[in-house]
PDB file of N, CA and C in Angstrom:
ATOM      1  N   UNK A   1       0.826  -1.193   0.000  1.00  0.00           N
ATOM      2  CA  UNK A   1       0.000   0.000   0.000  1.00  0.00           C
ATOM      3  C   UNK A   1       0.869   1.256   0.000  1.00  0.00           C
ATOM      4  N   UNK A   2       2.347   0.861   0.249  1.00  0.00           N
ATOM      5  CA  UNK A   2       3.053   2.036  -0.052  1.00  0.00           C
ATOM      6  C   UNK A   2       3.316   2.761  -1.343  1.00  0.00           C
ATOM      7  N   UNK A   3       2.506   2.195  -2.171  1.00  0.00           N
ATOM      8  CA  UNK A   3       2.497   2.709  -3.604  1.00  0.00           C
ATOM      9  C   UNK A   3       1.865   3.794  -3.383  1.00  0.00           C
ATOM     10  N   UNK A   4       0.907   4.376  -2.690  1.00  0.00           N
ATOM     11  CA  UNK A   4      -0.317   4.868  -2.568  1.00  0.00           C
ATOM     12  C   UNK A   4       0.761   6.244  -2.313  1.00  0.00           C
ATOM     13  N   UNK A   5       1.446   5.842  -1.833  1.00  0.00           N
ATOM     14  CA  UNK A   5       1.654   7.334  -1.057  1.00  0.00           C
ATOM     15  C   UNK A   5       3.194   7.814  -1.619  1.00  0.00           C
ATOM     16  N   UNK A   6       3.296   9.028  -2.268  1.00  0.00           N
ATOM     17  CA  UNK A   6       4.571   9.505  -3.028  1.00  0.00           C
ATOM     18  C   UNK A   6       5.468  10.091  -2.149  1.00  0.00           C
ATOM     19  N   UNK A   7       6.878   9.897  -2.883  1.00  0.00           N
ATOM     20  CA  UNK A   7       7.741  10.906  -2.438  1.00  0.00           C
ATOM     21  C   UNK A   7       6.882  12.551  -2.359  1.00  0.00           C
ATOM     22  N   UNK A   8       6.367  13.229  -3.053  1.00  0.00           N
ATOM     23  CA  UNK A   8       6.140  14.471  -2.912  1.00  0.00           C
ATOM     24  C   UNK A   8       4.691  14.100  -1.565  1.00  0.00           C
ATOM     25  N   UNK A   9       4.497  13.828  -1.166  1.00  0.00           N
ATOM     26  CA  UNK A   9       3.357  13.478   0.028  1.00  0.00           C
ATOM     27  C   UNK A   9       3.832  13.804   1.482  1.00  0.00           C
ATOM     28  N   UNK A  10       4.943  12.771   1.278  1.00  0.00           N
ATOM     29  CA  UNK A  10       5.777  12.673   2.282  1.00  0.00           C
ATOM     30  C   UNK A  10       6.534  14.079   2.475  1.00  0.00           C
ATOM     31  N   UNK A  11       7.293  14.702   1.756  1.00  0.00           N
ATOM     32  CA  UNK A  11       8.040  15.775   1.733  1.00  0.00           C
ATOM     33  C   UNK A  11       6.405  17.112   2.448  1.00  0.00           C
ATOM     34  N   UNK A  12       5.464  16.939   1.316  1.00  0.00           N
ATOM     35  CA  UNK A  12       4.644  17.737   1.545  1.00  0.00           C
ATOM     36  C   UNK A  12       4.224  17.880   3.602  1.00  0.00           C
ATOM     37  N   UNK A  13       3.710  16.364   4.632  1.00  0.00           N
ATOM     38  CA  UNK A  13       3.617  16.142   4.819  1.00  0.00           C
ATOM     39  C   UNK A  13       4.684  17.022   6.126  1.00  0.00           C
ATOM     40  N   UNK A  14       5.932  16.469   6.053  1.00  0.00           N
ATOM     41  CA  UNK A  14       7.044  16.979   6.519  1.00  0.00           C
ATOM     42  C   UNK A  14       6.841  18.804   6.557  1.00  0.00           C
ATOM     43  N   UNK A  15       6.697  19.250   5.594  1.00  0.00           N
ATOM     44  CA  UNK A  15       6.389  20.362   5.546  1.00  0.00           C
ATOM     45  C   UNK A  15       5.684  20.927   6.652  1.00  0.00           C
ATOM     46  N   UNK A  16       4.279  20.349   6.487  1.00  0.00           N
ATOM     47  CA  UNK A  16       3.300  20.898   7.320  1.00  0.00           C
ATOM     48  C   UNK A  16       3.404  20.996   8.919  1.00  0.00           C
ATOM     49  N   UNK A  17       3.972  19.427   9.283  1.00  0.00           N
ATOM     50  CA  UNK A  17       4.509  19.300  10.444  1.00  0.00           C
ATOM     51  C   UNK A  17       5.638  19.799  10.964  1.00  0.00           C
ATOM     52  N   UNK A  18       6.476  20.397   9.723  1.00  0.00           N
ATOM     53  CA  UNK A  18       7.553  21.803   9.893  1.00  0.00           C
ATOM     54  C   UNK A  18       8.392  20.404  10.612  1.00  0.00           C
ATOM     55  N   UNK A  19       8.943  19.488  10.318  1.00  0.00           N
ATOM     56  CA  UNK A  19      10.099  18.326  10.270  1.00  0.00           C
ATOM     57  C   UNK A  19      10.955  18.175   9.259  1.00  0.00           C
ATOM     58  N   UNK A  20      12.487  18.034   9.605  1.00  0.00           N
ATOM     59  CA  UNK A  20      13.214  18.266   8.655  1.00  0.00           C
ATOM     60  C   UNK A  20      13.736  16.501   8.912  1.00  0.00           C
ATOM     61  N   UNK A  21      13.244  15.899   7.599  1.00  0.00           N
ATOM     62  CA  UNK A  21      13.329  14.406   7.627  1.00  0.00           C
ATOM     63  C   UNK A  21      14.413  14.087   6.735  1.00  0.00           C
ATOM     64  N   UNK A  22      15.466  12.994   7.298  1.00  0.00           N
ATOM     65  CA  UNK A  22      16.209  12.697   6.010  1.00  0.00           C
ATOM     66  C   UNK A  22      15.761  11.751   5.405  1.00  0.00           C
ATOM     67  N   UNK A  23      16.388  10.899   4.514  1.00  0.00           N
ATOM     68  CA  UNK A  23      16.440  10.012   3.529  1.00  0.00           C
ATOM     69  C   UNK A  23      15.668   9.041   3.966  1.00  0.00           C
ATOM     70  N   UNK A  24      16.499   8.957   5.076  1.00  0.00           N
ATOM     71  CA  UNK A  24      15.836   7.562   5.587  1.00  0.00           C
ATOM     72  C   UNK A  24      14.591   7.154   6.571  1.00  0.00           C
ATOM     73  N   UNK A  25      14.752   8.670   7.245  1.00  0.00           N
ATOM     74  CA  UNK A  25      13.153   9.158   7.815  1.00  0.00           C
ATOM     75  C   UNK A  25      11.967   8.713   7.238  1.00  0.00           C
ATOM     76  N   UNK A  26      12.016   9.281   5.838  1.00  0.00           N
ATOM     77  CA  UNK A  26      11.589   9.728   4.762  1.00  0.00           C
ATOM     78  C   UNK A  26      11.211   8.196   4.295  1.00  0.00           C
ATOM     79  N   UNK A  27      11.862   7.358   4.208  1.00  0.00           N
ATOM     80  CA  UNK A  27      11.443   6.157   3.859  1.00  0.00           C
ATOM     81  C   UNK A  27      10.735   5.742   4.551  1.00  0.00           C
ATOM     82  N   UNK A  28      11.255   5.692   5.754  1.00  0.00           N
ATOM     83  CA  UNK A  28      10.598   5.412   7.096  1.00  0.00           C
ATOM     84  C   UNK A  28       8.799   5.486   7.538  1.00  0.00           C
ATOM     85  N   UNK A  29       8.754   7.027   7.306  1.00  0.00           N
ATOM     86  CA  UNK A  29       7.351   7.558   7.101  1.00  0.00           C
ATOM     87  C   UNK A  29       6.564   7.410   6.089  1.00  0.00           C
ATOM     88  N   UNK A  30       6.829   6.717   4.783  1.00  0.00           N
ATOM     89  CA  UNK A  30       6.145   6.600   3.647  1.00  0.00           C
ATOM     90  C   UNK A  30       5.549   5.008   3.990  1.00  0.00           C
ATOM     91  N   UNK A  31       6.594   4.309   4.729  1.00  0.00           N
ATOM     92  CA  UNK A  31       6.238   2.980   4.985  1.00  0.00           C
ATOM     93  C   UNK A  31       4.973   2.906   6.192  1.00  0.00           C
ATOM     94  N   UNK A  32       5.205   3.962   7.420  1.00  0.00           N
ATOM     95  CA  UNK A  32       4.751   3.363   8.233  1.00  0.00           C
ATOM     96  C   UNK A  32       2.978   4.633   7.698  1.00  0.00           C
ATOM     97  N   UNK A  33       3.272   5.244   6.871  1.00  0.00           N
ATOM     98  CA  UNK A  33       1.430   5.807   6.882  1.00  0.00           C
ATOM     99  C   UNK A  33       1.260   4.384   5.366  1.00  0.00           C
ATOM    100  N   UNK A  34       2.061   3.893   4.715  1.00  0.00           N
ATOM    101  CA  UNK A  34       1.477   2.919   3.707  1.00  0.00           C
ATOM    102  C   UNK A  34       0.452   1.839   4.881  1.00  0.00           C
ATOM    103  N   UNK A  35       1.337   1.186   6.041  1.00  0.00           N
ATOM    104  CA  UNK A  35       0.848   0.519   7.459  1.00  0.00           C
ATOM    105  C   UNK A  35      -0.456   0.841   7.507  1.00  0.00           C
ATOM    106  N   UNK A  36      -1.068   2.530   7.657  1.00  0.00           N
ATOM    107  CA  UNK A  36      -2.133   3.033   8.748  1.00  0.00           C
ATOM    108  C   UNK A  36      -2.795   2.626   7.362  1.00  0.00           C
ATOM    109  N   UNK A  37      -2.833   3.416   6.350  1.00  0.00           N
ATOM    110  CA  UNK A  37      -4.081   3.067   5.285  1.00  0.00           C
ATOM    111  C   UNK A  37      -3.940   1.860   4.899  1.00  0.00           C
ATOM    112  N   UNK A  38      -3.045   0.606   4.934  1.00  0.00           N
ATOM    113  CA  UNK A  38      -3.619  -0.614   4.638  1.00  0.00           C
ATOM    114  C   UNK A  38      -4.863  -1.264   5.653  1.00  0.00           C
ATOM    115  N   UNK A  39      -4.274  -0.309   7.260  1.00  0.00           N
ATOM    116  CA  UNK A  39      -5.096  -0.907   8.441  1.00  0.00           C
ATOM    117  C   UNK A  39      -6.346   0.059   8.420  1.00  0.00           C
ATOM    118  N   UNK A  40      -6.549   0.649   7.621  1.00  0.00           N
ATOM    119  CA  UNK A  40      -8.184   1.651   7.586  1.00  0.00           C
ATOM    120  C   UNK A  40      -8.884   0.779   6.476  1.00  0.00           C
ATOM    121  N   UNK A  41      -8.168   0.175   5.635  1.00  0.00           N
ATOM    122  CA  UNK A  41      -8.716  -0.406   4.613  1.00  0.00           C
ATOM    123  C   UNK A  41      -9.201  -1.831   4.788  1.00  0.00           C
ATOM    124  N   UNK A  42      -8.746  -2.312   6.171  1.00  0.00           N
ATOM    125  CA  UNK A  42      -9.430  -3.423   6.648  1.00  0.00           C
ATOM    126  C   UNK A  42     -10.328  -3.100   7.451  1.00  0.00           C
ATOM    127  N   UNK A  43     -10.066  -1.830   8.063  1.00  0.00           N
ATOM    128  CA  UNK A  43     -11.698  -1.632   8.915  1.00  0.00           C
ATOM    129  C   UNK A  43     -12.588  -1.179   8.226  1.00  0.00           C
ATOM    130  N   UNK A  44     -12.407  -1.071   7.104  1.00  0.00           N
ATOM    131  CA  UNK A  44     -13.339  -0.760   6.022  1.00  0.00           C
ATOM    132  C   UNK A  44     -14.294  -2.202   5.690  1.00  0.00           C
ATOM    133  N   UNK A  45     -13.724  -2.942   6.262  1.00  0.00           N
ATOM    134  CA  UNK A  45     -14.090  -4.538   5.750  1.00  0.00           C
ATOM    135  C   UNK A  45     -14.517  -5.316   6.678  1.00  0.00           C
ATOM    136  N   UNK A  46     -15.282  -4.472   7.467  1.00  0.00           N
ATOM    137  CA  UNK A  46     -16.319  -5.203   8.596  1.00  0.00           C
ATOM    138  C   UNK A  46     -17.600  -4.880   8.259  1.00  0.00           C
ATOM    139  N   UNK A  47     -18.435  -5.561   9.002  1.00  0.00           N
ATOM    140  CA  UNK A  47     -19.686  -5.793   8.420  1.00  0.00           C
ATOM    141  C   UNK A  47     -20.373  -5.127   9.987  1.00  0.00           C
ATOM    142  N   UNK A  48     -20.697  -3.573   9.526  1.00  0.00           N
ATOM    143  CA  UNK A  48     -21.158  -2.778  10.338  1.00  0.00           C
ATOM    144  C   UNK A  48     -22.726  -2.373  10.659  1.00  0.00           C
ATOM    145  N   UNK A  49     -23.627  -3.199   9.825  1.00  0.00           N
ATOM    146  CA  UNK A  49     -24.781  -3.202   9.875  1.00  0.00           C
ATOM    147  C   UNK A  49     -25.672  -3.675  10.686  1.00  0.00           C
ATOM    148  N   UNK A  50     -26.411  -2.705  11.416  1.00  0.00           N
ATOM    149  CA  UNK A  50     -27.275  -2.821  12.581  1.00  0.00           C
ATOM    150  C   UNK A  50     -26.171  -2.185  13.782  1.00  0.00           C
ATOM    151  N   UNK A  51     -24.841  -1.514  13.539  1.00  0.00           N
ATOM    152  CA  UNK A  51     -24.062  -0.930  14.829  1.00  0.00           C
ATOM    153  C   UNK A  51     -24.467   0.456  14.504  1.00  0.00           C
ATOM    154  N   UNK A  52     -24.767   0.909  16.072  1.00  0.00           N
ATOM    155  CA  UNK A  52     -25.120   2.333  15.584  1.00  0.00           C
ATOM    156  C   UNK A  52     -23.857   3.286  16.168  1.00  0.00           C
ATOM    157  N   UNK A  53     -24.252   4.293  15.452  1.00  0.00           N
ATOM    158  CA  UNK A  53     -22.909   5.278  15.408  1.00  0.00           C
ATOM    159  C   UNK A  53     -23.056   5.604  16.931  1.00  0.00           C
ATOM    160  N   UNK A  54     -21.692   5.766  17.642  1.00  0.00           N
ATOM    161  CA  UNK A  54     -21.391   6.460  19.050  1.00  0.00           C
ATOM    162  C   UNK A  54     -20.721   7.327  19.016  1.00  0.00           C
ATOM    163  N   UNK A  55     -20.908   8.623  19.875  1.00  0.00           N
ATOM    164  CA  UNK A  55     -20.283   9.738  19.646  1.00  0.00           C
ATOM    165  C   UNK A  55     -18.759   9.358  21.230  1.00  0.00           C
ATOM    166  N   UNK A  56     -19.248   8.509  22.155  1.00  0.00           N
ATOM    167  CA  UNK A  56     -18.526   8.680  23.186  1.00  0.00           C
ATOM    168  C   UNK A  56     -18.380   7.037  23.575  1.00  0.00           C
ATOM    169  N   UNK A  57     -17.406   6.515  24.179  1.00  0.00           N
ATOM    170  CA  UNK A  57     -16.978   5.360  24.768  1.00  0.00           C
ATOM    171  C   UNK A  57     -18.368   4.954  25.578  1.00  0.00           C
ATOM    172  N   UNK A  58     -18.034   5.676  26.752  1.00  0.00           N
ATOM    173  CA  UNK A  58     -19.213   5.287  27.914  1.00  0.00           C
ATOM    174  C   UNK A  58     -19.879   5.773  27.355  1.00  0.00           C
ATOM    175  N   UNK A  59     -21.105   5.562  28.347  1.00  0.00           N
ATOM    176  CA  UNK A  59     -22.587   6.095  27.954  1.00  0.00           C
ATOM    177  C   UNK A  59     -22.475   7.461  28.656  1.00  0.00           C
ATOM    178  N   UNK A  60     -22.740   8.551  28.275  1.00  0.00           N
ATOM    179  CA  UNK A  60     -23.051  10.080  28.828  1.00  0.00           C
ATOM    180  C   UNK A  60     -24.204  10.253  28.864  1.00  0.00           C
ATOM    181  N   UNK A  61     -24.765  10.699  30.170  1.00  0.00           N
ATOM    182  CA  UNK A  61     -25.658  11.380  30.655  1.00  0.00           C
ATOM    183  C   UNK A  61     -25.585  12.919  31.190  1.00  0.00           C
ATOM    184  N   UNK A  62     -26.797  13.465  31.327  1.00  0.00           N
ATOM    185  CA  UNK A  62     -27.088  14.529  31.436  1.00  0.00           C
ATOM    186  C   UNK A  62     -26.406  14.937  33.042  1.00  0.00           C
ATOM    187  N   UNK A  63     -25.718  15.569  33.449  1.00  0.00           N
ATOM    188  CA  UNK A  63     -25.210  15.412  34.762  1.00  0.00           C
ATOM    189  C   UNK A  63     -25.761  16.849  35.735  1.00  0.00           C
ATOM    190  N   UNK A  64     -26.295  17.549  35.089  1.00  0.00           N
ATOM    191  CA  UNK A  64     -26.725  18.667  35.524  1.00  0.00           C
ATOM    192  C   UNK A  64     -28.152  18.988  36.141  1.00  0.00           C
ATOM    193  N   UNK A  65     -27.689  19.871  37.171  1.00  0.00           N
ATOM    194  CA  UNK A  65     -29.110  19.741  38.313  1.00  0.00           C
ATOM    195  C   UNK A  65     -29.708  21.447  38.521  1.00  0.00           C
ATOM    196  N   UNK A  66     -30.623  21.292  38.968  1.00  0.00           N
ATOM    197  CA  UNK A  66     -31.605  22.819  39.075  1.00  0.00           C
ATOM    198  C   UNK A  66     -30.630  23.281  40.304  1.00  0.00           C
ATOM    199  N   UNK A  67     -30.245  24.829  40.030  1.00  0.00           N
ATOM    200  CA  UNK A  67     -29.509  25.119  41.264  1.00  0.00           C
ATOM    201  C   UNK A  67     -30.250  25.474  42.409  1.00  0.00           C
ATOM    202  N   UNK A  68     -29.879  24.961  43.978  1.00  0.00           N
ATOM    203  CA  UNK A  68     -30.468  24.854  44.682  1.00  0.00           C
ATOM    204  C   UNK A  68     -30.069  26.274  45.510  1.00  0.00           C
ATOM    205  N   UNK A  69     -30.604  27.524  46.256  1.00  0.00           N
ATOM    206  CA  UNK A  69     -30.268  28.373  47.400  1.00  0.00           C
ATOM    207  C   UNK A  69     -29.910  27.334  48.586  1.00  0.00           C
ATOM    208  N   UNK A  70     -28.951  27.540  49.297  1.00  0.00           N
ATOM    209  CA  UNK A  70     -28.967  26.767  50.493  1.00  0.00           C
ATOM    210  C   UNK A  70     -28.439  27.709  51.753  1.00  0.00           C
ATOM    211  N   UNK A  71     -28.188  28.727  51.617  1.00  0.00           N
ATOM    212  CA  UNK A  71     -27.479  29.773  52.462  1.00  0.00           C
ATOM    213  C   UNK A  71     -28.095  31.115  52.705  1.00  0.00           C
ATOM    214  N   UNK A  72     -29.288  31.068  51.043  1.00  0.00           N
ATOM    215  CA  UNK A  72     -29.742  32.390  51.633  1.00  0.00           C
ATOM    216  C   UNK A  72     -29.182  33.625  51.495  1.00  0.00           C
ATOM    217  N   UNK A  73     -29.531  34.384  51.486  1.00  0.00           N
ATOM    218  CA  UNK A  73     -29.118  36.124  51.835  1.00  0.00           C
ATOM    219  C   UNK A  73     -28.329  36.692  52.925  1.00  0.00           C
ATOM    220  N   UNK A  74     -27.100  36.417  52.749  1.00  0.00           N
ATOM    221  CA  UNK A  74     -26.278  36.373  54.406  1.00  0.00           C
ATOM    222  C   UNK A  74     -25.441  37.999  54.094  1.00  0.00           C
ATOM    223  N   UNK A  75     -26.229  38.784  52.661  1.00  0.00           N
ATOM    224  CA  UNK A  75     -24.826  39.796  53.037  1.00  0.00           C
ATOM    225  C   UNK A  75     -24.883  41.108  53.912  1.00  0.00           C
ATOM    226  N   UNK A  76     -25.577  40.922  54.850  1.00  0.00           N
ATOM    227  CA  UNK A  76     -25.180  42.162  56.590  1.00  0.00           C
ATOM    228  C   UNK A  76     -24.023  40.985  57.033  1.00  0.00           C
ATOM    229  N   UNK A  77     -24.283  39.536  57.225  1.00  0.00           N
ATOM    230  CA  UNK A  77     -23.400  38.724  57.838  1.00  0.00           C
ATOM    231  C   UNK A  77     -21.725  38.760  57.650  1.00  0.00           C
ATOM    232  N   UNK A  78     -21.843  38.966  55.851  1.00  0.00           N
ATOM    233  CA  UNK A  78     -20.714  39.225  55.132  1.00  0.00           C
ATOM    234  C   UNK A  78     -19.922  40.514  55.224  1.00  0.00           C
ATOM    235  N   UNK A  79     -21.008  41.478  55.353  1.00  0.00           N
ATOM    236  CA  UNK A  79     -20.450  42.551  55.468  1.00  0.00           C
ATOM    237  C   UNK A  79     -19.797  43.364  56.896  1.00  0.00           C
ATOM    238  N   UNK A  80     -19.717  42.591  57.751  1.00  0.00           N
ATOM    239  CA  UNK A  80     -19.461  42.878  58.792  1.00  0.00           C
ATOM    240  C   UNK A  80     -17.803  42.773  58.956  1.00  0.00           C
ATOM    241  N   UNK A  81     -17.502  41.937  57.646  1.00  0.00           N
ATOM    242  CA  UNK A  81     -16.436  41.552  57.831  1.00  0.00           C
ATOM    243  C   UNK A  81     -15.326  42.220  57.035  1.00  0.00           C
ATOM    244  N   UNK A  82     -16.248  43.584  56.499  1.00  0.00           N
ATOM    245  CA  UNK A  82     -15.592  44.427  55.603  1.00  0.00           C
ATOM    246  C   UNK A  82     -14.834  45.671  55.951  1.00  0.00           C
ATOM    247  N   UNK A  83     -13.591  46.290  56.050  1.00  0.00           N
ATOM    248  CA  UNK A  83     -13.112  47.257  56.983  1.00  0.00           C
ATOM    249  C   UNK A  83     -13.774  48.605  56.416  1.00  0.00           C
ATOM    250  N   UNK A  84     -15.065  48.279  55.388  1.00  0.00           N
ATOM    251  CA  UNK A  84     -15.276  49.989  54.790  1.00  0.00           C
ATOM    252  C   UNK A  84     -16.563  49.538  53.964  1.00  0.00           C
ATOM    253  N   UNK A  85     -17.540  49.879  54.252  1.00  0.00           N
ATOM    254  CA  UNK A  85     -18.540  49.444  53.198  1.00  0.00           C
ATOM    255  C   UNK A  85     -19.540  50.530  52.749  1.00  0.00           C
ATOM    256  N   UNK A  86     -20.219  50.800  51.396  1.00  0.00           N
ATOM    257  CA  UNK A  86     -20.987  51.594  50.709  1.00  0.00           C
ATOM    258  C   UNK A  86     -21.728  50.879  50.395  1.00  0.00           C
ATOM    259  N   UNK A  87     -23.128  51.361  50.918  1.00  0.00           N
ATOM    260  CA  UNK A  87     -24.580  51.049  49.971  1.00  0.00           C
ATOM    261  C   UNK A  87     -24.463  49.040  50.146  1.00  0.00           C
ATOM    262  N   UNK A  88     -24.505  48.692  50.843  1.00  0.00           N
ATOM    263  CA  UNK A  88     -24.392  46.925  50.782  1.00  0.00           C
ATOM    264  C   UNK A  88     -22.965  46.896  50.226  1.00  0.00           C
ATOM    265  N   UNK A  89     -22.190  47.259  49.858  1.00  0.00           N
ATOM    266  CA  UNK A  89     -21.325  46.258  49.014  1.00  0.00           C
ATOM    267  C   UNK A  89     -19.714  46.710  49.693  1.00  0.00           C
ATOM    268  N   UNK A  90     -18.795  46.590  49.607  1.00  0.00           N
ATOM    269  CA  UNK A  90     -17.371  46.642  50.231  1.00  0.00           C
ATOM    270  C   UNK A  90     -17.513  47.757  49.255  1.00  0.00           C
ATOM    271  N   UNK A  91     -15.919  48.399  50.255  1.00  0.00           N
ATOM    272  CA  UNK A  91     -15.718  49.677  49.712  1.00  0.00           C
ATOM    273  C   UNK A  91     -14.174  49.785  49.833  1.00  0.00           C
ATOM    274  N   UNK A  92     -13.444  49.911  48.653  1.00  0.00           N
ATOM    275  CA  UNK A  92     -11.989  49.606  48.189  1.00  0.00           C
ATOM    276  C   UNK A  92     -11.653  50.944  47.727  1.00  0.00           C
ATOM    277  N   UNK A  93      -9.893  50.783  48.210  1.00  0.00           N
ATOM    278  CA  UNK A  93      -9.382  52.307  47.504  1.00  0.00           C
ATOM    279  C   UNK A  93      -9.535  51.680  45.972  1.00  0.00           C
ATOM    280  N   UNK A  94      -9.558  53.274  45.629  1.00  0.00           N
ATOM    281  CA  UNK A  94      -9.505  53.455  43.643  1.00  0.00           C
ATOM    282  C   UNK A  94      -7.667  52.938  43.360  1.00  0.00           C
ATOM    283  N   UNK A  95      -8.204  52.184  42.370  1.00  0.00           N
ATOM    284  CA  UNK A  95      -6.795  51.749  41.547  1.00  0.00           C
ATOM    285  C   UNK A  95      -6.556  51.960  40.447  1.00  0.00           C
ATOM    286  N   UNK A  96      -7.211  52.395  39.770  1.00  0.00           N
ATOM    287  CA  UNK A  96      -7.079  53.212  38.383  1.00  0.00           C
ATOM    288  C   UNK A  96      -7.202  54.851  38.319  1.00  0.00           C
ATOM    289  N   UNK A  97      -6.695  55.000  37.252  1.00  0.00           N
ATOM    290  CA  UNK A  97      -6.798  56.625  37.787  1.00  0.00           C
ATOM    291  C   UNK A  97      -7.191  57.011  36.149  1.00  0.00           C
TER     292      UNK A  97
END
């Protein structure tokens, strides 16, 4: 299946991945993607009918819940703990000018 795939592929290839391959790299990599598409071309050669498509390994569920209050309105509680406060809320020196 290494016919499939050219010297200019490989070089191209190299390119993209910005790898400076020699000779023998170069052989190297023509052989081992000839490998991957002979092995896509056998999973091409299963008999997939009646499997339905999966987007995920496990099964995923919905994991998300209605948010619950559990604490309430505590900010006089909060704010007590503030060395300077305006109108409900903390009150900080200016940092921008």
């Amino acid at each position: 299946m290494a016919g499939r795939i050219s010297d200019e592929t490989i070089e191209y290839v190299g390119i993209l991945a910005q790898l400076e391959l020699s000779g023998t790299e170069k052989g190297q990599a023509k052989e081992d993607m000839g490998k991957l598409l002979d092995y896509i071309d056998k999973l091409g050669e299963l008999d997939m009918e009646g499997v339905e498509p999966m987007s995920h390994v496990f099964p995923v569920k919905n994991v998300f819940r209605e948010d619950q209050v559990t604490n309430g309105d505590t900010r006089e509680e909060i704010l007590k703990n503030a060395p300077d406060q305006k109108e409900g809320a903390f009150k900080v020196p200016k940092t921008v000018e």
